[in-house]
C-alpha atoms as a PDB file:
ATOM      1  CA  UNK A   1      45.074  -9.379 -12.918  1.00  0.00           C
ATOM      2  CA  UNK A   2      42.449 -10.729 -10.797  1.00  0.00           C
ATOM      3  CA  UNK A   3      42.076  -9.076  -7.222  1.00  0.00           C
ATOM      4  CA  UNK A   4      42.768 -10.903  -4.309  1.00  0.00           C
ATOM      5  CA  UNK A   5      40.315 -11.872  -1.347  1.00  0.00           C
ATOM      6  CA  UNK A   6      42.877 -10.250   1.131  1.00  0.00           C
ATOM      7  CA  UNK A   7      42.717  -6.980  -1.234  1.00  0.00           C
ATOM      8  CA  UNK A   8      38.740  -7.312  -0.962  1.00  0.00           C
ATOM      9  CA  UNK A   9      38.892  -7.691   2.486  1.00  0.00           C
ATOM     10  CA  UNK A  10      41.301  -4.729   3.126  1.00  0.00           C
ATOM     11  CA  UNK A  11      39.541  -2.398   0.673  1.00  0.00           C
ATOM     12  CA  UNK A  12      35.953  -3.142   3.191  1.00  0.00           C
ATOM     13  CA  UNK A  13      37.913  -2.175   6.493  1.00  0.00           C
ATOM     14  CA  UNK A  14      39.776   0.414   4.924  1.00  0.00           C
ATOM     15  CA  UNK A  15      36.347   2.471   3.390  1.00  0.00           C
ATOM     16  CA  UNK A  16      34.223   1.416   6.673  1.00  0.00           C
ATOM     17  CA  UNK A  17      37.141   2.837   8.725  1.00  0.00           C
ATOM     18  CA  UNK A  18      37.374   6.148   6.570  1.00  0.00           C
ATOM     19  CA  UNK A  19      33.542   5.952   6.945  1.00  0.00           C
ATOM     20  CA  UNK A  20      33.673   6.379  10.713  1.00  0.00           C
ATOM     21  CA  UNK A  21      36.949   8.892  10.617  1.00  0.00           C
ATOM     22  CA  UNK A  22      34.923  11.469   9.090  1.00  0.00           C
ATOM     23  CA  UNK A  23      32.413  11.059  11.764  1.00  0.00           C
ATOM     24  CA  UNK A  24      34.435  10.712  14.820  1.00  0.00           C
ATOM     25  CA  UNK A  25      35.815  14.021  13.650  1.00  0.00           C
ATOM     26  CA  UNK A  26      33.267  16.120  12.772  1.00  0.00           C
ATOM     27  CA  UNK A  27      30.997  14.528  15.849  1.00  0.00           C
ATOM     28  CA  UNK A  28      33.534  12.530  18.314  1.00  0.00           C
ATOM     29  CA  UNK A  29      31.302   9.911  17.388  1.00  0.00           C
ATOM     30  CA  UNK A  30      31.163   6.653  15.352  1.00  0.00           C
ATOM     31  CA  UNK A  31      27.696   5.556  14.986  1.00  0.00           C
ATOM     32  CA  UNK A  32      25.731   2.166  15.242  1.00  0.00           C
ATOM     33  CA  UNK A  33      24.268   2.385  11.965  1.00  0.00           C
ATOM     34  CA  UNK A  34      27.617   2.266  10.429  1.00  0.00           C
ATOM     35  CA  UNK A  35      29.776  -0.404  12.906  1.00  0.00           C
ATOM     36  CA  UNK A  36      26.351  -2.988  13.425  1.00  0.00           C
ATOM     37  CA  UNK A  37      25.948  -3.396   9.217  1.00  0.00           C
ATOM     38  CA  UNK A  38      29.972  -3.310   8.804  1.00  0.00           C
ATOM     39  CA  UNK A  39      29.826  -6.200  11.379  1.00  0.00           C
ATOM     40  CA  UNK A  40      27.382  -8.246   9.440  1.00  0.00           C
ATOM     41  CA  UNK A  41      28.870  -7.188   6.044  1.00  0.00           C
ATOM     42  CA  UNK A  42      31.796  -8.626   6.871  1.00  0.00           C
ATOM     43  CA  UNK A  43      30.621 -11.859   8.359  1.00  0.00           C
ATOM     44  CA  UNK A  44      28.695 -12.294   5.100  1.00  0.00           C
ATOM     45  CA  UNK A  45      31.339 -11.612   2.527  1.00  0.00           C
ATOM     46  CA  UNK A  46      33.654 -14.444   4.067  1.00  0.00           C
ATOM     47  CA  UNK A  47      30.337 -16.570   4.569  1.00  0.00           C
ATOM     48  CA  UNK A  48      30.239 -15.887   0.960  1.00  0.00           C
ATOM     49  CA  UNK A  49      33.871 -15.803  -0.091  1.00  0.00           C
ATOM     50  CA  UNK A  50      35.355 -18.650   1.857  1.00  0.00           C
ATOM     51  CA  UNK A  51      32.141 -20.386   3.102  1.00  0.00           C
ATOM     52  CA  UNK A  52      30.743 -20.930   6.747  1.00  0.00           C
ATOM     53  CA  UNK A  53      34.412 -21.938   8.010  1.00  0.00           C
ATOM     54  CA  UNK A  54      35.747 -18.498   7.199  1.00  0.00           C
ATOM     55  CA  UNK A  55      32.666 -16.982   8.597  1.00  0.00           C
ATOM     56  CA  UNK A  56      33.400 -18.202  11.703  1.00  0.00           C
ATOM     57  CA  UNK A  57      37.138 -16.893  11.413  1.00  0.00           C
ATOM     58  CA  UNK A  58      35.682 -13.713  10.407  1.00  0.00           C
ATOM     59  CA  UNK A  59      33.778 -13.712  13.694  1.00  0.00           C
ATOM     60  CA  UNK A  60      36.856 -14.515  15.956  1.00  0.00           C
ATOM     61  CA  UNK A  61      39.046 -12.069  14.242  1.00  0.00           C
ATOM     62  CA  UNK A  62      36.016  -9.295  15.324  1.00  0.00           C
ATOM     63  CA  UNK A  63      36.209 -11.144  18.848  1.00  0.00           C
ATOM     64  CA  UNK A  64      40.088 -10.352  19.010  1.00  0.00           C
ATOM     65  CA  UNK A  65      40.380  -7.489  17.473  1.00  0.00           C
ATOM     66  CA  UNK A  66      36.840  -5.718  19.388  1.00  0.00           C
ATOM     67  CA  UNK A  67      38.067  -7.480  22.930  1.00  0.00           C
ATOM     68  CA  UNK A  68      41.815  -5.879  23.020  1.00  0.00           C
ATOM     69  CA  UNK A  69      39.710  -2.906  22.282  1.00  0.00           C
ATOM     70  CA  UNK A  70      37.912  -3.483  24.845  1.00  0.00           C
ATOM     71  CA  UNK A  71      39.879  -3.478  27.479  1.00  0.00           C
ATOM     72  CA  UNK A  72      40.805   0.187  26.387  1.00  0.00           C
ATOM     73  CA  UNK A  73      37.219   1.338  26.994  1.00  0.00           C
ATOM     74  CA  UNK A  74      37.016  -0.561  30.497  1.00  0.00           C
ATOM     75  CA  UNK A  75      39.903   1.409  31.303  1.00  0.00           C
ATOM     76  CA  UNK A  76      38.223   4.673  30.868  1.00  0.00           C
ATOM     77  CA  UNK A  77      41.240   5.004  27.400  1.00  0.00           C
ATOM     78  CA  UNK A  78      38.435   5.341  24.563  1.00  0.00           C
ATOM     79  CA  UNK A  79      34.557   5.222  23.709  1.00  0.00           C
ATOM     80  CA  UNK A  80      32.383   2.316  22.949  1.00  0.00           C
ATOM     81  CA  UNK A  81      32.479   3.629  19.127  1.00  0.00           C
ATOM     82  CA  UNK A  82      36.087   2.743  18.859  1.00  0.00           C
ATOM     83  CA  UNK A  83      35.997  -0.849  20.079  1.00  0.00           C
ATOM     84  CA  UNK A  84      32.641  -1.152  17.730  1.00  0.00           C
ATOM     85  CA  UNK A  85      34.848  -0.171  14.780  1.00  0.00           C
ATOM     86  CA  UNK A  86      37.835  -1.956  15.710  1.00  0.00           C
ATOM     87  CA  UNK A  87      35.328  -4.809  15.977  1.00  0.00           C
ATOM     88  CA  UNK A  88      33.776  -4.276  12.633  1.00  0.00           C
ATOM     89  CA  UNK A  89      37.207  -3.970  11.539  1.00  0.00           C
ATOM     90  CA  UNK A  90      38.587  -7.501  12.262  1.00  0.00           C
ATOM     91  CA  UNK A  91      34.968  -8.792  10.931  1.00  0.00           C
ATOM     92  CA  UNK A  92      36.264  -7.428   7.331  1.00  0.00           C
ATOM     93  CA  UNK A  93      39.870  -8.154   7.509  1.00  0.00           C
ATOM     94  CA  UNK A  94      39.516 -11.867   9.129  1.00  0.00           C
ATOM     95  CA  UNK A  95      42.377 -13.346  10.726  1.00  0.00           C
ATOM     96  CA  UNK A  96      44.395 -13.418   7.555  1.00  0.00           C
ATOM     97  CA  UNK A  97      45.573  -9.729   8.869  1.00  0.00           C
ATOM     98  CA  UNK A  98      44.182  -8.617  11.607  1.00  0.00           C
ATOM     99  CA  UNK A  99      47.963  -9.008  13.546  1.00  0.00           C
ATOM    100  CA  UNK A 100      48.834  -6.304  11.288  1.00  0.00           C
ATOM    101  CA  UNK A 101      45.831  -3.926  11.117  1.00  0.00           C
ATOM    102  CA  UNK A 102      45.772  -4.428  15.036  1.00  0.00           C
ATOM    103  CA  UNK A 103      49.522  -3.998  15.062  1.00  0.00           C
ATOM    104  CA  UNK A 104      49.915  -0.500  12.978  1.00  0.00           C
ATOM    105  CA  UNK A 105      46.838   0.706  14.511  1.00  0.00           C
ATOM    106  CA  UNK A 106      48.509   1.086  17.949  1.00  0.00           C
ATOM    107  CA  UNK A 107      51.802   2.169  16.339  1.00  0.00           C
ATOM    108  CA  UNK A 108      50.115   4.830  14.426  1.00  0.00           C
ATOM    109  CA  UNK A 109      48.046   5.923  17.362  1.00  0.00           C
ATOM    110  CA  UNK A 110      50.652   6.269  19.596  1.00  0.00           C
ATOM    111  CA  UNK A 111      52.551   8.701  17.026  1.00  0.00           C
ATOM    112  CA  UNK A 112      48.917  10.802  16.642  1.00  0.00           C
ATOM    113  CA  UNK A 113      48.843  10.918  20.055  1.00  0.00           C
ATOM    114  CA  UNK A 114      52.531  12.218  20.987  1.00  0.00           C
ATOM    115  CA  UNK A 115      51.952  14.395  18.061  1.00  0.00           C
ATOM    116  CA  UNK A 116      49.019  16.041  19.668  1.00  0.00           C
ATOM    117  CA  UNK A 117      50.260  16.210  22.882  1.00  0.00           C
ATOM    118  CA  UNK A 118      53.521  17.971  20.854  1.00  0.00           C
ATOM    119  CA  UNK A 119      50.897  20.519  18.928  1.00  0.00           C
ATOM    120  CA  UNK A 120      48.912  21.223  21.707  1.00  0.00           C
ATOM    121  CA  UNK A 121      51.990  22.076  24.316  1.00  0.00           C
ATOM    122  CA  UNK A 122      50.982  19.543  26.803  1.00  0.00           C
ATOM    123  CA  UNK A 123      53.966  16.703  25.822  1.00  0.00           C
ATOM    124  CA  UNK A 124      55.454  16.759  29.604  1.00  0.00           C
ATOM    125  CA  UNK A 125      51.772  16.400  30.953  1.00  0.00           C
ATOM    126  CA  UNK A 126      50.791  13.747  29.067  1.00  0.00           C
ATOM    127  CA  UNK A 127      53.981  11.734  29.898  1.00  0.00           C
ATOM    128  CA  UNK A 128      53.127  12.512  33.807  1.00  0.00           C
ATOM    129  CA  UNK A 129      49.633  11.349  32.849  1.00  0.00           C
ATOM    130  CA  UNK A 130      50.379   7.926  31.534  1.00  0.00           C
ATOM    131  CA  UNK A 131      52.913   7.470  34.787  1.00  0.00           C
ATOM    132  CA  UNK A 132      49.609   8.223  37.026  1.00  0.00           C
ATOM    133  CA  UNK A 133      47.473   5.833  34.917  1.00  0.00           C
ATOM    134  CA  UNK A 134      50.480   3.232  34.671  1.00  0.00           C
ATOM    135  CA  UNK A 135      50.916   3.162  38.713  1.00  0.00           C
ATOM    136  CA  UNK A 136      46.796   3.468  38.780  1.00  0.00           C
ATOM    137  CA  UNK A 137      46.142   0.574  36.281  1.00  0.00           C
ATOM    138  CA  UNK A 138      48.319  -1.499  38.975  1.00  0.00           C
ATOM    139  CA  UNK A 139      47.041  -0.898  41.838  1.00  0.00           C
ATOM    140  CA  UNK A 140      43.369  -0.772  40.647  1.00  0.00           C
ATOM    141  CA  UNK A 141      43.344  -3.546  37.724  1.00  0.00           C
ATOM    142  CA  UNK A 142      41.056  -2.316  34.571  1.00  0.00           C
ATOM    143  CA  UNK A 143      39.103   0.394  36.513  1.00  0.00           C
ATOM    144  CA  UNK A 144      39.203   3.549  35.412  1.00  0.00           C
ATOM    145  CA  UNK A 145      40.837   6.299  36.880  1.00  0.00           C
ATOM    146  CA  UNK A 146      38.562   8.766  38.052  1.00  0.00           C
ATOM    147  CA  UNK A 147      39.908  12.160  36.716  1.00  0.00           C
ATOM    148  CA  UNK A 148      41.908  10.784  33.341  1.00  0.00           C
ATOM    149  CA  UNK A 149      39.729   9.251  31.242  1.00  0.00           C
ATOM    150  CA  UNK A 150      38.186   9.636  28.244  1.00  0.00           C
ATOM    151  CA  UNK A 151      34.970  11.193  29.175  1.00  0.00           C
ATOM    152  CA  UNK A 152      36.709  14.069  31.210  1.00  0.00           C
ATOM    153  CA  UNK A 153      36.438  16.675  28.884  1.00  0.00           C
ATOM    154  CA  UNK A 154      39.664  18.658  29.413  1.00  0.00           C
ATOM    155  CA  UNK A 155      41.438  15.528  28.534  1.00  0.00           C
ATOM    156  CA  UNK A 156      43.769  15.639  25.829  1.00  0.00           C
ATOM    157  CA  UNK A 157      41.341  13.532  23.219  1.00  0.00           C
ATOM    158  CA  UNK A 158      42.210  11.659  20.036  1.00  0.00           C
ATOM    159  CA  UNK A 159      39.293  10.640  17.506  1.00  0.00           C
ATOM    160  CA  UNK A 160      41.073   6.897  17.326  1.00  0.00           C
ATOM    161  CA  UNK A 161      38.667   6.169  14.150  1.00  0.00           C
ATOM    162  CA  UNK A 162      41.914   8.188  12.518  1.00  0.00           C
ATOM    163  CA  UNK A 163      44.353   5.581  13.940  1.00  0.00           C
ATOM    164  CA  UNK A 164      42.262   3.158  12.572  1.00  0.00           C
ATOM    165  CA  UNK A 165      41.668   3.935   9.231  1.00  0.00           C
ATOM    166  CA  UNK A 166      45.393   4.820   9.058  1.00  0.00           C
ATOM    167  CA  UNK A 167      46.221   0.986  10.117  1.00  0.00           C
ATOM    168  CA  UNK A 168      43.928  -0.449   7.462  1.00  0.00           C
ATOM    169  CA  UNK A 169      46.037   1.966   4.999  1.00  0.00           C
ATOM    170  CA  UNK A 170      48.802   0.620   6.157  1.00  0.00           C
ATOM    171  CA  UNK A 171      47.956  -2.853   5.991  1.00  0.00           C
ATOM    172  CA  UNK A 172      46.074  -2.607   2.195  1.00  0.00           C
ATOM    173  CA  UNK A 173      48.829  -0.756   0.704  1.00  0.00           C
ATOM    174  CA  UNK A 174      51.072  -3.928   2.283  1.00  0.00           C
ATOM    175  CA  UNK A 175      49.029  -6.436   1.126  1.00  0.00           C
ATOM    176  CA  UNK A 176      48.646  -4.804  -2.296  1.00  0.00           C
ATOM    177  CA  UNK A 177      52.508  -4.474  -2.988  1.00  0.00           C
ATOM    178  CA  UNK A 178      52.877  -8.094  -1.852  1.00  0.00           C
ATOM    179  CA  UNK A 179      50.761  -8.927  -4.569  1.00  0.00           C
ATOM    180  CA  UNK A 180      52.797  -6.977  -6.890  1.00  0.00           C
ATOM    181  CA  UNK A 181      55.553  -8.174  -6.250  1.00  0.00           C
ATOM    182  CA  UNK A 182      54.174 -11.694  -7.216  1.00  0.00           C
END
């Protein structure tokens, strides 16, 4: 059974994303030298897969994927790594599933992070946080609130490569059983 070009796809976000997870959690950092060459990796294997036409859908599924991201970081919600990956991400997956990656990504992550909040006893804090940041985020637009943000470091923190690579799981093991199912 031949593999699919979705599978191939999936299988390059899913290793780039477990890539950066065991970064992010030994150093709360996802480095350059693994999102920059993920980027271009994935813009040529649909240059070479599908040709320059699903290049440049390779590019705009990066460009969606990296700017909801985006607006995370502006918010003072993550670090630059994370929208990086999330870019490098949709580069690999192109639009054929980024929906989904994107999709279980911020499922998953929310469950990690009401999880942690769970494990580390501060469940009623973090609910009275995202009220603050809800009513903040109004009143203020994107900027980012000055004590509850990501680069406080008694925030409650969650290395959000995991979230990721857990989405592109998701997402592979769905595109593989489709294709089993066939």
């Amino acid at each position: 059974m031949a593999i699919s070009t979705q599978t191939i796809y999936m299988e390059a976000a899913l290793a780039c994303a477990s890539i950066a997870s065991m970064y992010d959690l030994r150093t709360r950092r996802i480095p350059n030298k693994l999102t920059l060459p993920a980027i271009l990796f994935g813009l040529a294997l649909h240059l070479y897969r599908g040709g320059p036409a699903e290049m440049g859908w390779s590019a705009l599924a990066g460009l969606i994927a990296g700017g909801v991201f985006l607006l995370f970081f502006l918010a003072g919600g993550m670090g630059a790594g994370d929208v990086k990956l999330m870019t490098a991400v949709g580069c690999l997956v192109g639009t054929g599933n980024i929906k989904e990656v994107l999709l279980a990504t911020v499922i998953i992550g929310a469950v990690m992070g009401i999880a942690l909040a769970i494990y580390r006893g501060q469940f009623r804090q973090t609910l009275l946080n995202v009220t603050t940041l809800v009513q903040h985020h109004r009143a203020e637009g994107l900027a980012e609130h000055p004590e509850l943000n990501v680069r406080n470091p008694s925030s409650l923190r969650l290395p959000y490569a995991l979230p990721i690579a857990a989405g592109c799981l998701v997402t592979f093991l769905m595109v593989s059983g489709k294709e089993l199912i066939r």
